[in-house]
N, C-alpha and C. Protein backbone atom coordinates (compact mmCIF):
# COMPACT_ATOMS: atom_id res chain seq x y z
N UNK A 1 -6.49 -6.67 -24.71
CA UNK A 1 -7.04 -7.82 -25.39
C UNK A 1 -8.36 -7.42 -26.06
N UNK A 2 -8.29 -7.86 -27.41
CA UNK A 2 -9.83 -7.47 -28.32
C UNK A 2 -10.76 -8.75 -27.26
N UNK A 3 -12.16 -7.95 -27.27
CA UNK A 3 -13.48 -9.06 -27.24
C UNK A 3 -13.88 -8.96 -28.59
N UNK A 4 -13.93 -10.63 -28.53
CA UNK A 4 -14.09 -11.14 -29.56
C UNK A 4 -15.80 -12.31 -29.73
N UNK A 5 -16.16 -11.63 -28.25
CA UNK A 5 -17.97 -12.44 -28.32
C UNK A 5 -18.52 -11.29 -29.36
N UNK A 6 -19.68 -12.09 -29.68
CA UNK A 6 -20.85 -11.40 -30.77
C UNK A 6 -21.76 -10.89 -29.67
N UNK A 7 -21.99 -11.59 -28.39
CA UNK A 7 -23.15 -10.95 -27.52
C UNK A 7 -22.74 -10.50 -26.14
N UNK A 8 -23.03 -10.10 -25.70
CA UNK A 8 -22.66 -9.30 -23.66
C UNK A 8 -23.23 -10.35 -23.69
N UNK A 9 -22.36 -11.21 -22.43
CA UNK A 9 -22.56 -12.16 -21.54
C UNK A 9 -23.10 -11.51 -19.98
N UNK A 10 -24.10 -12.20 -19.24
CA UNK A 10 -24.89 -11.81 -17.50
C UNK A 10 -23.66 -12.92 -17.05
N UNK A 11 -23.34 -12.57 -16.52
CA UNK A 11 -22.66 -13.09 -15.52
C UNK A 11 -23.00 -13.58 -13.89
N UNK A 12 -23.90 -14.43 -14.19
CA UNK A 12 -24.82 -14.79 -12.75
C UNK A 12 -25.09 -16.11 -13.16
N UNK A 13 -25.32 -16.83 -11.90
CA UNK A 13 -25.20 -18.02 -11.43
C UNK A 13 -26.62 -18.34 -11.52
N UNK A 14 -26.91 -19.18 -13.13
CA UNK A 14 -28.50 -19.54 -13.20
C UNK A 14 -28.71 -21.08 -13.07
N UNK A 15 -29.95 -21.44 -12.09
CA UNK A 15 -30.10 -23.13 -12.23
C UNK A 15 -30.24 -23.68 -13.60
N UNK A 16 -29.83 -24.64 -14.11
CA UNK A 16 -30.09 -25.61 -15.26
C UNK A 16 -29.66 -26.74 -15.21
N UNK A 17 -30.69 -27.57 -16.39
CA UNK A 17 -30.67 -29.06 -16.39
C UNK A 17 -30.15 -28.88 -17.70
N UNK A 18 -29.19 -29.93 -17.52
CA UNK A 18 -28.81 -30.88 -19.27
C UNK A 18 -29.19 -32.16 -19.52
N UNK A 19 -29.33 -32.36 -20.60
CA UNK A 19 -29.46 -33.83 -21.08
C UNK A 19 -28.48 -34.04 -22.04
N UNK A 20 -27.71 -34.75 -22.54
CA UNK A 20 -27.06 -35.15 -24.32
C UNK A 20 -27.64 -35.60 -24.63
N UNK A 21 -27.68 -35.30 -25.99
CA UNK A 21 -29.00 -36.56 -26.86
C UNK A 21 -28.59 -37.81 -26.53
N UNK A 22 -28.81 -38.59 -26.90
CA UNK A 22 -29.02 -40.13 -26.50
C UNK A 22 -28.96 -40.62 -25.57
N UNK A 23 -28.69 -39.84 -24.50
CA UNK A 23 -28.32 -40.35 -23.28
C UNK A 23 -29.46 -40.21 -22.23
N UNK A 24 -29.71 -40.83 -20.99
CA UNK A 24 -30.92 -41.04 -20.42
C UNK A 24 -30.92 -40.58 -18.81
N UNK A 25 -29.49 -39.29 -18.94
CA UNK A 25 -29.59 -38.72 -17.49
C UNK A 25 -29.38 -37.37 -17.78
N UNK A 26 -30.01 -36.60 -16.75
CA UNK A 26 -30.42 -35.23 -16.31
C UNK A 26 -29.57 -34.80 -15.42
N UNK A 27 -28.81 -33.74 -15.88
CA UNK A 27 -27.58 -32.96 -14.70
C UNK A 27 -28.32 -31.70 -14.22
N UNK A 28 -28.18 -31.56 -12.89
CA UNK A 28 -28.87 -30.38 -12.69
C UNK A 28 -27.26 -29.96 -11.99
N UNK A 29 -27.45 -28.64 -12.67
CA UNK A 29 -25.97 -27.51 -12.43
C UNK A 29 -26.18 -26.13 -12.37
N UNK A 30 -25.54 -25.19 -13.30
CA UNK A 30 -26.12 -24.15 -13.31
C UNK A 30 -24.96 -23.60 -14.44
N UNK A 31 -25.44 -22.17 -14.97
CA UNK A 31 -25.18 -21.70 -16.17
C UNK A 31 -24.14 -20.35 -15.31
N UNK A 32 -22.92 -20.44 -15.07
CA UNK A 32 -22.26 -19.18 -14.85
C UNK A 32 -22.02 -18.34 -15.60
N UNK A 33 -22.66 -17.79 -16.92
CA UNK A 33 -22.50 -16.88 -17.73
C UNK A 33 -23.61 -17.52 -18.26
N UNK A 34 -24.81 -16.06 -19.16
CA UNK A 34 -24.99 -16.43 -20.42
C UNK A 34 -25.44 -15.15 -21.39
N UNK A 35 -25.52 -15.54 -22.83
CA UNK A 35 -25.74 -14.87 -23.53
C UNK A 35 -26.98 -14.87 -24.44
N UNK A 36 -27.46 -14.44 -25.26
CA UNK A 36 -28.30 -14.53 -26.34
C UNK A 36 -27.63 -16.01 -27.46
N UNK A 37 -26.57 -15.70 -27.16
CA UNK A 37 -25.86 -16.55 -28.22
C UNK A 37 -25.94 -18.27 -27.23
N UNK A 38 -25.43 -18.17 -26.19
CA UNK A 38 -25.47 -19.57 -25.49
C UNK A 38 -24.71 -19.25 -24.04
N UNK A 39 -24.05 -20.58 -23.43
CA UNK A 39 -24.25 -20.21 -21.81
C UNK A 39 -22.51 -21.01 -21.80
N UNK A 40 -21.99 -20.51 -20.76
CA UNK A 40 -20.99 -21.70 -19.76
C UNK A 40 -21.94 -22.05 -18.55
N UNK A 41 -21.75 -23.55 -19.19
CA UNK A 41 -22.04 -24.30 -17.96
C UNK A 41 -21.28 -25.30 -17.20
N UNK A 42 -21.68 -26.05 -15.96
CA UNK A 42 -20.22 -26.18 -14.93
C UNK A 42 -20.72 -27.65 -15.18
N UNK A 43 -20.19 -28.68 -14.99
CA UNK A 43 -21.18 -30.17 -15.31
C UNK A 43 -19.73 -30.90 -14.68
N UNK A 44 -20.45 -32.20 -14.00
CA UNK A 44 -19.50 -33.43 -13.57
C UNK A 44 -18.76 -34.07 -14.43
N UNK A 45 -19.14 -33.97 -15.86
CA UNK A 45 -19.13 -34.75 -17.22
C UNK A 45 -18.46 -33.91 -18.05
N UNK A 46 -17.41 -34.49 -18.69
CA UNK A 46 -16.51 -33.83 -19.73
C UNK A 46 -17.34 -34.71 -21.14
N UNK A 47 -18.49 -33.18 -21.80
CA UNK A 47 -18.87 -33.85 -22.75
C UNK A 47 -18.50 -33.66 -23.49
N UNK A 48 -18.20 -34.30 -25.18
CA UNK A 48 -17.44 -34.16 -26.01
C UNK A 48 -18.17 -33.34 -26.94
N UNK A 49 -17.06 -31.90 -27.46
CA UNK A 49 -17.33 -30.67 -28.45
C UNK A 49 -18.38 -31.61 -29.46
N UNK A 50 -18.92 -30.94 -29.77
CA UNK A 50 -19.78 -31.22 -31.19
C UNK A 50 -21.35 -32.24 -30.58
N UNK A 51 -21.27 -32.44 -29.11
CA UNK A 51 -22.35 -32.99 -28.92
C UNK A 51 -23.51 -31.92 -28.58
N UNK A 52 -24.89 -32.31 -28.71
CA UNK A 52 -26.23 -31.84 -29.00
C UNK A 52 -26.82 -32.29 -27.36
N UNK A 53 -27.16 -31.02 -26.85
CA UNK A 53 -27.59 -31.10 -25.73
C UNK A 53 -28.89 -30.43 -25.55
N UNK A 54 -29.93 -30.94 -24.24
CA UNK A 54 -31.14 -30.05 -24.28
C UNK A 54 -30.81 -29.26 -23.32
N UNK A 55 -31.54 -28.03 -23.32
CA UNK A 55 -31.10 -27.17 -22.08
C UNK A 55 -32.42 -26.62 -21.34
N UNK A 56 -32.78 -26.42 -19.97
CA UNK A 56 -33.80 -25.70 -19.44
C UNK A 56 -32.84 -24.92 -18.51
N UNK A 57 -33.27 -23.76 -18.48
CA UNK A 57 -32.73 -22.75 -17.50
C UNK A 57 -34.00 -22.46 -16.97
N UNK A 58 -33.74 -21.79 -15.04
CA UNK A 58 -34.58 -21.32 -14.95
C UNK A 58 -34.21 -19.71 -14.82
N UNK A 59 -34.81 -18.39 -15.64
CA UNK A 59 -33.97 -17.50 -15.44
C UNK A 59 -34.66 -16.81 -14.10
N UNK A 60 -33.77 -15.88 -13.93
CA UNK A 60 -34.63 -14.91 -12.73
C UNK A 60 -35.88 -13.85 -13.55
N UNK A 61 -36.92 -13.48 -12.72
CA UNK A 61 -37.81 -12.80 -12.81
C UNK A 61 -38.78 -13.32 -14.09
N UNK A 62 -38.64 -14.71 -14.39
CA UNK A 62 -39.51 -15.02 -15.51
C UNK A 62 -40.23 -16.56 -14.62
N UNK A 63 -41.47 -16.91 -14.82
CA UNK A 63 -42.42 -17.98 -14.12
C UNK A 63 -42.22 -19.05 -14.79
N UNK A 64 -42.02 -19.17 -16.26
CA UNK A 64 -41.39 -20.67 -16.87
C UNK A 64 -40.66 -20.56 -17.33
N UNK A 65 -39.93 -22.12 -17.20
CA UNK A 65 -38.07 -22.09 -17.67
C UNK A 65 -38.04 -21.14 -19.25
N UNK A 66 -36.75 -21.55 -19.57
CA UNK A 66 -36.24 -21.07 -20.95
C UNK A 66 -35.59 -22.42 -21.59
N UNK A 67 -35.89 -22.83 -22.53
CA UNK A 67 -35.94 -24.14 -23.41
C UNK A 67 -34.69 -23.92 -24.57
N UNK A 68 -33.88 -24.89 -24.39
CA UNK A 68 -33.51 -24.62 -25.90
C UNK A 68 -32.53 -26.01 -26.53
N UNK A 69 -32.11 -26.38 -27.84
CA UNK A 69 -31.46 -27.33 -28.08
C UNK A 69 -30.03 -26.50 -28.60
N UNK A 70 -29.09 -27.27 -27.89
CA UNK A 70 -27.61 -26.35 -28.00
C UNK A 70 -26.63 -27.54 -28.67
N UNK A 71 -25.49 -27.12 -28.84
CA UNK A 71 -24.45 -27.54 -28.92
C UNK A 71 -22.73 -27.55 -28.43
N UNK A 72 -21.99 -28.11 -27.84
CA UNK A 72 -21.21 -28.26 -27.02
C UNK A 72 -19.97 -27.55 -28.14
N UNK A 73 -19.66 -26.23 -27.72
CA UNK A 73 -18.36 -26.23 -28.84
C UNK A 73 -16.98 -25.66 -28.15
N UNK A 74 -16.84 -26.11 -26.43
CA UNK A 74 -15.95 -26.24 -25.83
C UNK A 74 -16.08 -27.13 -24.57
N UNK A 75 -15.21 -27.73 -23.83
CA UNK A 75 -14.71 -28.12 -22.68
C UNK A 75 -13.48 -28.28 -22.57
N UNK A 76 -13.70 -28.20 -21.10
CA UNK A 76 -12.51 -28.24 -20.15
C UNK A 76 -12.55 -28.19 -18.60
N UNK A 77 -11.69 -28.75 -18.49
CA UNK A 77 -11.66 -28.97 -16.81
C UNK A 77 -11.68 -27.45 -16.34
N UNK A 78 -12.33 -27.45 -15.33
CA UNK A 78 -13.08 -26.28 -14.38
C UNK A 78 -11.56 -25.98 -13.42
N UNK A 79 -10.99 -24.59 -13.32
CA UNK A 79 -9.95 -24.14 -12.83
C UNK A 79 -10.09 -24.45 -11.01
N UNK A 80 -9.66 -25.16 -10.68
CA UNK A 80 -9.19 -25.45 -8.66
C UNK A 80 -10.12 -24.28 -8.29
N UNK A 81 -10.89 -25.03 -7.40
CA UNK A 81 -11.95 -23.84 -6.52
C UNK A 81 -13.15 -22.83 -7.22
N UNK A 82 -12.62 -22.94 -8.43
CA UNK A 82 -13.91 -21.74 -8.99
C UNK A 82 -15.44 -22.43 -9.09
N UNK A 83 -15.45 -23.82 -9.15
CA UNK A 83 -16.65 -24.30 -8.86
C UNK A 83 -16.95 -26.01 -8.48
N UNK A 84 -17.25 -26.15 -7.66
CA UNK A 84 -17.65 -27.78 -7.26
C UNK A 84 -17.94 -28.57 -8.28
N UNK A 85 -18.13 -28.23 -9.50
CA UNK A 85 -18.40 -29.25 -10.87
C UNK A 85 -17.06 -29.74 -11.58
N UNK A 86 -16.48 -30.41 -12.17
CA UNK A 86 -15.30 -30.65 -12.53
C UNK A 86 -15.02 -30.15 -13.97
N UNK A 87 -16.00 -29.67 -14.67
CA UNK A 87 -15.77 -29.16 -16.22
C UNK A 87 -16.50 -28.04 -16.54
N UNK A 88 -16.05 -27.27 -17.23
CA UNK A 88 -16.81 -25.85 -17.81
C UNK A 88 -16.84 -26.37 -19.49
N UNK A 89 -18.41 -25.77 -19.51
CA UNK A 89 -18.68 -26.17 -20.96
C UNK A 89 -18.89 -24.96 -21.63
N UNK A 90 -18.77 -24.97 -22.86
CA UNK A 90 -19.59 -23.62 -23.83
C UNK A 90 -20.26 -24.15 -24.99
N UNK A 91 -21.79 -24.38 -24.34
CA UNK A 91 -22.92 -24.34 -24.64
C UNK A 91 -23.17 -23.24 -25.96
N UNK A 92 -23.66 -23.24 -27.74
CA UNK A 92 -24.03 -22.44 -28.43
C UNK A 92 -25.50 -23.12 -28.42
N UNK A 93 -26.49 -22.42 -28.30
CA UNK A 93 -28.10 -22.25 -28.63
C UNK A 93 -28.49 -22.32 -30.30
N UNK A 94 -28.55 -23.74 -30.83
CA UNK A 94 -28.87 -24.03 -31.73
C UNK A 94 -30.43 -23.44 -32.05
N UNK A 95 -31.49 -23.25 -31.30
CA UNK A 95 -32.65 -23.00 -31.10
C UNK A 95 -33.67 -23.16 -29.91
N UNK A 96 -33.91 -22.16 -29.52
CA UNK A 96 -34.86 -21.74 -28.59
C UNK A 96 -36.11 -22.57 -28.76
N UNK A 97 -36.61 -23.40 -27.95
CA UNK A 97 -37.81 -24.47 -28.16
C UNK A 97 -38.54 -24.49 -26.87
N UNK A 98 -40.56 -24.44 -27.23
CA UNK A 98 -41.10 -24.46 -26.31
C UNK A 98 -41.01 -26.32 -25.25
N UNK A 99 -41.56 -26.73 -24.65
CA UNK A 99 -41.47 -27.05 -23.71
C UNK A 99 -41.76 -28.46 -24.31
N UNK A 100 -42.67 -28.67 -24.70
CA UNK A 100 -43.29 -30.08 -26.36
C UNK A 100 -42.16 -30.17 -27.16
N UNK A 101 -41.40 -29.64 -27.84
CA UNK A 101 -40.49 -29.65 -28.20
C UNK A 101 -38.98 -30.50 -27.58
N UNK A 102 -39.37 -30.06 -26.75
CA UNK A 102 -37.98 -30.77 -25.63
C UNK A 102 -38.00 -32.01 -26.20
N UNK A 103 -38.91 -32.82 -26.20
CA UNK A 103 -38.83 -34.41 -26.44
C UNK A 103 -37.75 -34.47 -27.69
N UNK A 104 -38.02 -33.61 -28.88
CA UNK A 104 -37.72 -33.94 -30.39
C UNK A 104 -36.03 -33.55 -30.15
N UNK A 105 -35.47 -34.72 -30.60
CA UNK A 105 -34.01 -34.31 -30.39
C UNK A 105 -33.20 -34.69 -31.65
């Protein structure tokens, strides 16, 4: 099978919060892959492709999160047992944003 990503994905289990834009709750989950390009993340919530999400990760060996405004350009239900969340998302990183930023959506 060709790989067909643009970036090497880490494959490690990082904490993160989501928000969707308009919406007024905070998922804290975590990012089982990510890349330069964007992340899979595991979420209770089957959000719908094309929605605009905020993202904070916290990564390892760095003292403040990593900020960014993404976009949802997959889901799907999370395969039996691979993780306690019910959906895997694929998160693309529209832009990397400091922390003031977060608000502007």
């Amino acid at each position: 099978m060709v790989e067909r990503r643009k970036f090497l994905r880490l494959a490690q289990d990082i904490p993160v919060r989501h928000m969707v834009s308009g919406e007024q709750w905070v998922e804290l989950t975590k990012a089982e892959n990510i890349s330069t390009g964007g992340a899979q993340l595991s979420s209770d919530s089957g959000i719908a492709v094309g929605s605009k999400v905020k993202i904070e990760l916290d990564m390892p060996g760095f003292t403040e999160p990593f900020y960014a405004h993404g976009e949802v350009v997959w889901s799907r239900p999370n395969e039996r047992g691979k993780s306690e969340k019910k959906y895997a998302l694929g998160v693309r990183f529209v832009r990397v944003v400091n922390r003031g930023e977060m608000k502007e959506f």
